[in-house]
C-alpha atoms as a PDB file:
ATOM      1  CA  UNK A   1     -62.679  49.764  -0.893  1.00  0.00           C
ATOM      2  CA  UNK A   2     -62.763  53.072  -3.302  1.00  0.00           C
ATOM      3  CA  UNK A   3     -59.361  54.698  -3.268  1.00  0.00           C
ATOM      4  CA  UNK A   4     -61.001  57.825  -1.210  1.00  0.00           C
ATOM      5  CA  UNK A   5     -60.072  54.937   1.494  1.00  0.00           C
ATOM      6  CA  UNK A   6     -57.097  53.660   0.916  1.00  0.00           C
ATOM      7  CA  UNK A   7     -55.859  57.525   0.987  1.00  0.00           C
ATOM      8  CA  UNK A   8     -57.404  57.932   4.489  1.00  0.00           C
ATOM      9  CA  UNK A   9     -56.453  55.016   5.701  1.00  0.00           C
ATOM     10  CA  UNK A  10     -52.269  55.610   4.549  1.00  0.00           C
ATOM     11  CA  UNK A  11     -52.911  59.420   5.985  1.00  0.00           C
ATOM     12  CA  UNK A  12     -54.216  58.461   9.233  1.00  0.00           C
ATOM     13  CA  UNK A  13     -51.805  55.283  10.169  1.00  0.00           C
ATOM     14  CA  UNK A  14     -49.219  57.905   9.187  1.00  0.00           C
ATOM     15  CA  UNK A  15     -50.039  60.302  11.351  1.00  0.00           C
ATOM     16  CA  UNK A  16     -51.365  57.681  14.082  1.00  0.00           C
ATOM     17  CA  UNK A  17     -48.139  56.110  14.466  1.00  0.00           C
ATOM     18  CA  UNK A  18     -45.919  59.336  13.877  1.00  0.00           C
ATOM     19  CA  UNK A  19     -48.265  61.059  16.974  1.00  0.00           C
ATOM     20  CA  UNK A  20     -47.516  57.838  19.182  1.00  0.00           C
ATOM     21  CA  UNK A  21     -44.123  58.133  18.299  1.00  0.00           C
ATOM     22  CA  UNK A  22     -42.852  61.438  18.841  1.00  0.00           C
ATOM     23  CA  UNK A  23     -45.146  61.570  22.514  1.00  0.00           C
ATOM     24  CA  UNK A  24     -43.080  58.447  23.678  1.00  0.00           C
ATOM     25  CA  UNK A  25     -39.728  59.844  22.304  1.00  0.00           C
ATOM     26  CA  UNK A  26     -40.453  62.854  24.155  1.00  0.00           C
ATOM     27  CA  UNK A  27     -41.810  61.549  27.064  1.00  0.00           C
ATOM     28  CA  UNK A  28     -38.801  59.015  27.301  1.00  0.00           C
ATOM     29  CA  UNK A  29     -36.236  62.035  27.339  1.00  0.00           C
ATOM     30  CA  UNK A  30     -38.421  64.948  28.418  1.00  0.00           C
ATOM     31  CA  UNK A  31     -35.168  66.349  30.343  1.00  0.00           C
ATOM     32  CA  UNK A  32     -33.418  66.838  27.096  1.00  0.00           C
ATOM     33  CA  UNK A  33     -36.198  68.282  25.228  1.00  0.00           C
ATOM     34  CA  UNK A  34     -37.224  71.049  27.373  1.00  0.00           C
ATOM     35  CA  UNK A  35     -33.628  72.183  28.680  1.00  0.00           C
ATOM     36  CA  UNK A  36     -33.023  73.900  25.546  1.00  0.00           C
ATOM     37  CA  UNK A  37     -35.942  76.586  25.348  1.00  0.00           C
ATOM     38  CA  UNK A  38     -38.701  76.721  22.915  1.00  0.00           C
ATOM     39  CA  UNK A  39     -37.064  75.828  19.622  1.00  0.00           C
ATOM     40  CA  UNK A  40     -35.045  73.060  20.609  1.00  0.00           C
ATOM     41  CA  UNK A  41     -38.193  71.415  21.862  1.00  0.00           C
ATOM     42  CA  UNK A  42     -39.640  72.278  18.397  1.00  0.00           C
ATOM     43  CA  UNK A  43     -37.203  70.630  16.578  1.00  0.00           C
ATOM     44  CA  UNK A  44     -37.172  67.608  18.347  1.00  0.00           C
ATOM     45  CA  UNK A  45     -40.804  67.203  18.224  1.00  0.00           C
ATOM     46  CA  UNK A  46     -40.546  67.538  14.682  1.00  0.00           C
ATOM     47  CA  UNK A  47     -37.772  65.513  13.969  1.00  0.00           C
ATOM     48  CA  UNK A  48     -39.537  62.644  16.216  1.00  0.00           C
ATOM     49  CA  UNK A  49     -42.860  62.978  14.011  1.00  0.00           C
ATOM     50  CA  UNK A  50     -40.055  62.496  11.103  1.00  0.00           C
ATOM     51  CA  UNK A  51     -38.727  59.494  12.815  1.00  0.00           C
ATOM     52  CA  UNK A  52     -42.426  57.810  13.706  1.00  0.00           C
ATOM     53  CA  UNK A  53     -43.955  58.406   9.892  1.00  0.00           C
ATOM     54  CA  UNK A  54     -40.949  56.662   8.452  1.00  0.00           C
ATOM     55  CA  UNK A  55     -41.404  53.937  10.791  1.00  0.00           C
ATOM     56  CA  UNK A  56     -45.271  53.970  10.232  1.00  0.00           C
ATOM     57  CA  UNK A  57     -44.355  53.784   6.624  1.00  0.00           C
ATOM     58  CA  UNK A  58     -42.640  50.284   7.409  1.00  0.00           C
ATOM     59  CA  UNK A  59     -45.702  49.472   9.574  1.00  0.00           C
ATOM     60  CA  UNK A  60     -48.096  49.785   6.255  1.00  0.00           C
ATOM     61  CA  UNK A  61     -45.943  48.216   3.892  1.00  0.00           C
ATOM     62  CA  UNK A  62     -45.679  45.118   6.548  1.00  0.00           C
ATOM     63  CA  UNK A  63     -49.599  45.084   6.711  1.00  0.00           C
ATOM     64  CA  UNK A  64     -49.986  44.649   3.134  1.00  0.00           C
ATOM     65  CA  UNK A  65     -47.335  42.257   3.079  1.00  0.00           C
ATOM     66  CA  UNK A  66     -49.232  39.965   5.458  1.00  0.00           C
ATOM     67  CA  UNK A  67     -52.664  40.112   3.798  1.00  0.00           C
ATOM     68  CA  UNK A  68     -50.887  38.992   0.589  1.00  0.00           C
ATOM     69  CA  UNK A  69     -48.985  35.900   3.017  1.00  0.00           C
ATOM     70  CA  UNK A  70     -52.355  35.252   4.340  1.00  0.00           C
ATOM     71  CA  UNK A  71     -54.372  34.880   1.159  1.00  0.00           C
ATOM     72  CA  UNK A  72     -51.061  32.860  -0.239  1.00  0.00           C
ATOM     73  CA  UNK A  73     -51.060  30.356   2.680  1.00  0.00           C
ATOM     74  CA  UNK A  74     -55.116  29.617   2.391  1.00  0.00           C
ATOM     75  CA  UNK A  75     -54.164  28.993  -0.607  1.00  0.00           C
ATOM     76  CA  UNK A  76     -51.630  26.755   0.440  1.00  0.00           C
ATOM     77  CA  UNK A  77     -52.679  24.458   3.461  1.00  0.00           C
ATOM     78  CA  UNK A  78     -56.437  24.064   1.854  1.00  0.00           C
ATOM     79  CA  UNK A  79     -57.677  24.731   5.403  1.00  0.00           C
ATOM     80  CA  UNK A  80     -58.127  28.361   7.312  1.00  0.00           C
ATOM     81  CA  UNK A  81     -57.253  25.744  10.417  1.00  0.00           C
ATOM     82  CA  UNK A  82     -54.297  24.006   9.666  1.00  0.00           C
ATOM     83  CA  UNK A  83     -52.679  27.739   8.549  1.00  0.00           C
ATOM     84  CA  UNK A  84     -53.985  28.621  12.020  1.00  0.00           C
ATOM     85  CA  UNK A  85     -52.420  25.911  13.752  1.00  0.00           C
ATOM     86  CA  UNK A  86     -49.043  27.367  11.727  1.00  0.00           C
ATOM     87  CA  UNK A  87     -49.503  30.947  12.926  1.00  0.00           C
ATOM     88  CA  UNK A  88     -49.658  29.806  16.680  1.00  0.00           C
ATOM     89  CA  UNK A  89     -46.978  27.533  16.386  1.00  0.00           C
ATOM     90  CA  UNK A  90     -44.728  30.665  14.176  1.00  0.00           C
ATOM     91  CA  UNK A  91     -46.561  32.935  17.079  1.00  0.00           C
ATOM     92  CA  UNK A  92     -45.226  30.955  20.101  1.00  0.00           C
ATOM     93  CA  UNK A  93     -41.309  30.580  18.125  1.00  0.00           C
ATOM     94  CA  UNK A  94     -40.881  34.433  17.724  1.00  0.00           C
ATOM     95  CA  UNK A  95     -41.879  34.635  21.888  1.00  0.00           C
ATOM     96  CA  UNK A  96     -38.878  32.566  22.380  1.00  0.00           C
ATOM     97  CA  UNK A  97     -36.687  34.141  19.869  1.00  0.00           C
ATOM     98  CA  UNK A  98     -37.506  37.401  21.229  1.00  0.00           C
ATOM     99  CA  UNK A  99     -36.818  36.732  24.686  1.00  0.00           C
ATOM    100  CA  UNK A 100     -34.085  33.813  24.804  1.00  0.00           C
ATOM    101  CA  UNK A 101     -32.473  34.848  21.652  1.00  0.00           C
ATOM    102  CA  UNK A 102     -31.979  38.585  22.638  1.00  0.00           C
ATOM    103  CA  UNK A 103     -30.790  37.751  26.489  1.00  0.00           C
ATOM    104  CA  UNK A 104     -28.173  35.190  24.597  1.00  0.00           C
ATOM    105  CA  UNK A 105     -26.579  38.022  22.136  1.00  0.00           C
ATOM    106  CA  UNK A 106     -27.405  41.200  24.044  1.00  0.00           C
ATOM    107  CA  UNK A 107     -27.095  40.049  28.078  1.00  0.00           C
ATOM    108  CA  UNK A 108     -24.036  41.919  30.119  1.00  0.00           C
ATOM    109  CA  UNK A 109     -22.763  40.143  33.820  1.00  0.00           C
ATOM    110  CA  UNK A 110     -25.799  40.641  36.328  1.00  0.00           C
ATOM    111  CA  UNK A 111     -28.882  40.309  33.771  1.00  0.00           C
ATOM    112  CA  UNK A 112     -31.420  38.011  34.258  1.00  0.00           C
ATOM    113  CA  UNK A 113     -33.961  36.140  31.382  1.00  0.00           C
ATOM    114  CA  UNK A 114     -36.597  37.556  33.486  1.00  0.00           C
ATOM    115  CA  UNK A 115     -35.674  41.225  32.124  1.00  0.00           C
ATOM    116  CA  UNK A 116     -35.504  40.570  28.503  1.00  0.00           C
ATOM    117  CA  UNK A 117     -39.195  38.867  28.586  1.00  0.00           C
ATOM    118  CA  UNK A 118     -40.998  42.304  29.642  1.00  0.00           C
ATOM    119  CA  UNK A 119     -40.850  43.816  26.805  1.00  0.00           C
ATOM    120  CA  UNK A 120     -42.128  40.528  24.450  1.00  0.00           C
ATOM    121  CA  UNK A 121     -44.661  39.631  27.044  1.00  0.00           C
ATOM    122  CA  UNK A 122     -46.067  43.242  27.076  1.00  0.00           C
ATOM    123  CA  UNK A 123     -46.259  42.904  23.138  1.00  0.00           C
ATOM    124  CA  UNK A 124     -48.177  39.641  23.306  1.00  0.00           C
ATOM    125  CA  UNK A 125     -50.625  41.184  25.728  1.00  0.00           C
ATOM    126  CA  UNK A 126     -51.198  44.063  23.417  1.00  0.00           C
ATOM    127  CA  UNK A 127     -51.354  41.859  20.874  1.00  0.00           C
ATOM    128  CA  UNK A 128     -53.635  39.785  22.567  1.00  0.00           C
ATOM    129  CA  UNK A 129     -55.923  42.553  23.768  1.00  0.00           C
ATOM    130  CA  UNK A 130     -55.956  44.032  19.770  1.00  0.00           C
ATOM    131  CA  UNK A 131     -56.849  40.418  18.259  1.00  0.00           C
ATOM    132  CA  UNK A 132     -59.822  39.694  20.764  1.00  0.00           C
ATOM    133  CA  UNK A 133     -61.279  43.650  19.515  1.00  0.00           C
ATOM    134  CA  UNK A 134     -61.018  42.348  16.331  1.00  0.00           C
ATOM    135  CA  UNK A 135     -62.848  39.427  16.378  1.00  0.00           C
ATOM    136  CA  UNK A 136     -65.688  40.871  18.688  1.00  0.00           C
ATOM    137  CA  UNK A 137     -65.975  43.491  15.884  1.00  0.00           C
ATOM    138  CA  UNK A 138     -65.496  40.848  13.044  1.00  0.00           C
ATOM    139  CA  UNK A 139     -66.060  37.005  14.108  1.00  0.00           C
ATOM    140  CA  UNK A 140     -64.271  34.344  16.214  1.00  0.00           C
ATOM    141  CA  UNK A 141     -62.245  33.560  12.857  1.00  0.00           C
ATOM    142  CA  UNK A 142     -60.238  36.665  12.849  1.00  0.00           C
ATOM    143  CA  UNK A 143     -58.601  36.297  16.337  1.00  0.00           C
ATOM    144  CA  UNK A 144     -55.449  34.319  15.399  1.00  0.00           C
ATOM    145  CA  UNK A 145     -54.904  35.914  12.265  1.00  0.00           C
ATOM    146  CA  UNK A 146     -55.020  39.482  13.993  1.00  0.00           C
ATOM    147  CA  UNK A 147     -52.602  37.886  17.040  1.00  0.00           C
ATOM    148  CA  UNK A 148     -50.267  36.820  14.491  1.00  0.00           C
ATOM    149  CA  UNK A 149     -50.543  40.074  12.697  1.00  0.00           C
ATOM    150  CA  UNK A 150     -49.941  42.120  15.520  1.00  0.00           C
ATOM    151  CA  UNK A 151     -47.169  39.823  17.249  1.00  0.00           C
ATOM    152  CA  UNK A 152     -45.403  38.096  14.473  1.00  0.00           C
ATOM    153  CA  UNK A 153     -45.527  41.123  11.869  1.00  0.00           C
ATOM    154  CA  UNK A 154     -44.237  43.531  14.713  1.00  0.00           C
ATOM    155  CA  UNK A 155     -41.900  41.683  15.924  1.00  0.00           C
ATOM    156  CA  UNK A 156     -39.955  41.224  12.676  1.00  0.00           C
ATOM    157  CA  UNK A 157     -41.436  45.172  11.913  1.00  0.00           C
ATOM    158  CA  UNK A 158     -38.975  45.326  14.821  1.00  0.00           C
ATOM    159  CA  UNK A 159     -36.048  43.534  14.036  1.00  0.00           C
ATOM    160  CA  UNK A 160     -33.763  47.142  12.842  1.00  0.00           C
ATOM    161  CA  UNK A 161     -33.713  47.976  16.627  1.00  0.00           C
ATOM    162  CA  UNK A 162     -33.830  44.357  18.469  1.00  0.00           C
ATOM    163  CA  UNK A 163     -30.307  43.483  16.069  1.00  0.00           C
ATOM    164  CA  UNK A 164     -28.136  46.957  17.109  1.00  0.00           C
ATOM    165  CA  UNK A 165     -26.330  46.773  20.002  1.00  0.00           C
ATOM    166  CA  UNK A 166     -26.050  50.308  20.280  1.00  0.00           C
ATOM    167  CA  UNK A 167     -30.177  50.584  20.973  1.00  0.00           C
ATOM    168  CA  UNK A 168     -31.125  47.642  22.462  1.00  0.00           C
ATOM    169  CA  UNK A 169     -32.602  47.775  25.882  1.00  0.00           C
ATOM    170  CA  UNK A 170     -32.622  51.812  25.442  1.00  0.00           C
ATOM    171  CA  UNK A 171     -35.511  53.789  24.621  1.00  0.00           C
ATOM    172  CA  UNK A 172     -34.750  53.589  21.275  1.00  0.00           C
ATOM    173  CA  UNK A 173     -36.151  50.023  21.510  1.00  0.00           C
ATOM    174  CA  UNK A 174     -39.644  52.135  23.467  1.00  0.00           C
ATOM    175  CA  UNK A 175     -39.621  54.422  20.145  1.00  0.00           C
ATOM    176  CA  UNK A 176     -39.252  52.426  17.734  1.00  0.00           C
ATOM    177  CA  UNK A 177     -41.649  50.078  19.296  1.00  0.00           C
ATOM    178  CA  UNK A 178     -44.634  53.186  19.774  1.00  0.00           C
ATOM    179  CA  UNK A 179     -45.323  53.843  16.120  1.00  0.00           C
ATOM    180  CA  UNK A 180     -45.095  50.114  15.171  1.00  0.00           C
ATOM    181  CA  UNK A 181     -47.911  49.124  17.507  1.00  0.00           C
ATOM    182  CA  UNK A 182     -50.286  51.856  17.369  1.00  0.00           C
ATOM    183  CA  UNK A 183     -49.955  51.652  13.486  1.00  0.00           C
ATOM    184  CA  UNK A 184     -50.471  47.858  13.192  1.00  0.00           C
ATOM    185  CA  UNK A 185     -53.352  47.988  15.626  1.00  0.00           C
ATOM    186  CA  UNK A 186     -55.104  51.158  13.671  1.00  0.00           C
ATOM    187  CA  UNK A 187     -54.706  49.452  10.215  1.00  0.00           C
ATOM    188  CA  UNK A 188     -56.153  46.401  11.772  1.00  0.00           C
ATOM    189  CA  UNK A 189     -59.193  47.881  13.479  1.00  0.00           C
ATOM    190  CA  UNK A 190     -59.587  50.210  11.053  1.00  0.00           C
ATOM    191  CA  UNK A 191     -59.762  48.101   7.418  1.00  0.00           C
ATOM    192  CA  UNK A 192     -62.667  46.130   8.485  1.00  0.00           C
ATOM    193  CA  UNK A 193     -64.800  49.478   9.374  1.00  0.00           C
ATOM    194  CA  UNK A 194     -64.585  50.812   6.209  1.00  0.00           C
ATOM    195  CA  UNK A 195     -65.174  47.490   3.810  1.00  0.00           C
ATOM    196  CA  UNK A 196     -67.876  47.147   6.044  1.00  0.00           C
ATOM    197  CA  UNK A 197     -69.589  50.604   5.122  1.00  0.00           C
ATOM    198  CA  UNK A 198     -69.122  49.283   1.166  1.00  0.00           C
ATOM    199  CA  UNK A 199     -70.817  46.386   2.176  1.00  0.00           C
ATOM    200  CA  UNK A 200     -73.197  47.989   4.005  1.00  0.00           C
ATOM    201  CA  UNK A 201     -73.894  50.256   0.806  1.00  0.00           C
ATOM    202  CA  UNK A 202     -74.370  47.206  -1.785  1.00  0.00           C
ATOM    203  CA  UNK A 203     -76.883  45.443   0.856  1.00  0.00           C
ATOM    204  CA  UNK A 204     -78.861  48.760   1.142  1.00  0.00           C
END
């Protein structure tokens, strides 16, 4: 991994995740955006891109953060299975957290449990759907790691707009949510691809 790559790959989770961003922000409020003519829709665009890169920023720092925990906790537990076992375990807590947890603190007279698990559950499925890519692109080994990644990571990735009141169950929640995701999941998908063309070079 030459630094050539590390540039492309900080430019284009940037722009991945501040793309993903500003389309859901403006898709979530499209009313507001195109009531006010050409420049107002201009401005918000570009002050949702603002929004998304910032939070794709977060995203990147959060991805190193967890390769460093992951080579730390080999390290660790001696065993690539028993820190498995951990991540499932740490994967299946957050779940509850984010769905019990947030109904207790955040739940108004007429709200159900059932409507503060969509949002997890739809996480874990993307999550779920971005791990099992990775490990048919990589090997069977990489699935929990990537689920944990993509769950765990973005859920506490997360956390700014899950603790407001103010946001929570508003689109904010949708929009901050976006860039996280499609950021974590490029990163992911991505990092592999090009270590693999080094490889691929030193074997040729």
């Amino acid at each position: 991994m030459n630094a050539r790559k590390l540039v492309f790959l900080f430019f284009s989770t940037m722009l991945v995740g501040a793309v993903s961003g500003a389309i859901t922000g403006v898709l979530l409020d499209l009313e507001t955006y195109l009531s006010g003519g050409l420049l107002n829709f201009l401005f918000g665009v570009l002050w949702m891109l603002g929004i998304s890169a910032a939070i794709a920023l977060i995203a990147q720092m959060g991805y190193f953060a967890y390769l460093t925990l992951h080579r730390f906790a080999l390290g660790l537990f001696k065993s690539a299975k028993l820190w498995n076992r951990v991540q499932v375990v740490l994967i299946l807590f957050v779940l509850f957290d984010l769905i019990y947890l947030r109904y207790a603190a955040f739940a108004a007279d007429g709200e159900t449990l059932a409507g503060y698990a969509v949002m997890p559950l739809l996480l874990l499925a993307f999550s779920l759907a971005v791990a099992y890519l990775k490990r048919k692109e990589t090997n069977a080994t990489a699935f929990i790691p990537a689920l944990f990644f993509m769950f765990v990571v973005t859920s506490i990735e997360w956390v700014p707009a899950l603790t407001v009141e103010t946001v929570n169950n508003s689109k904010w929640l949708w929009i901050y949510l976006a860039p996280l995701l499609t950021s974590n999941a490029w990163q992911l998908i991505t990092l592999h691809r090009l270590t693999y063309q080094d490889d691929k070079r030193k074997t040729a």
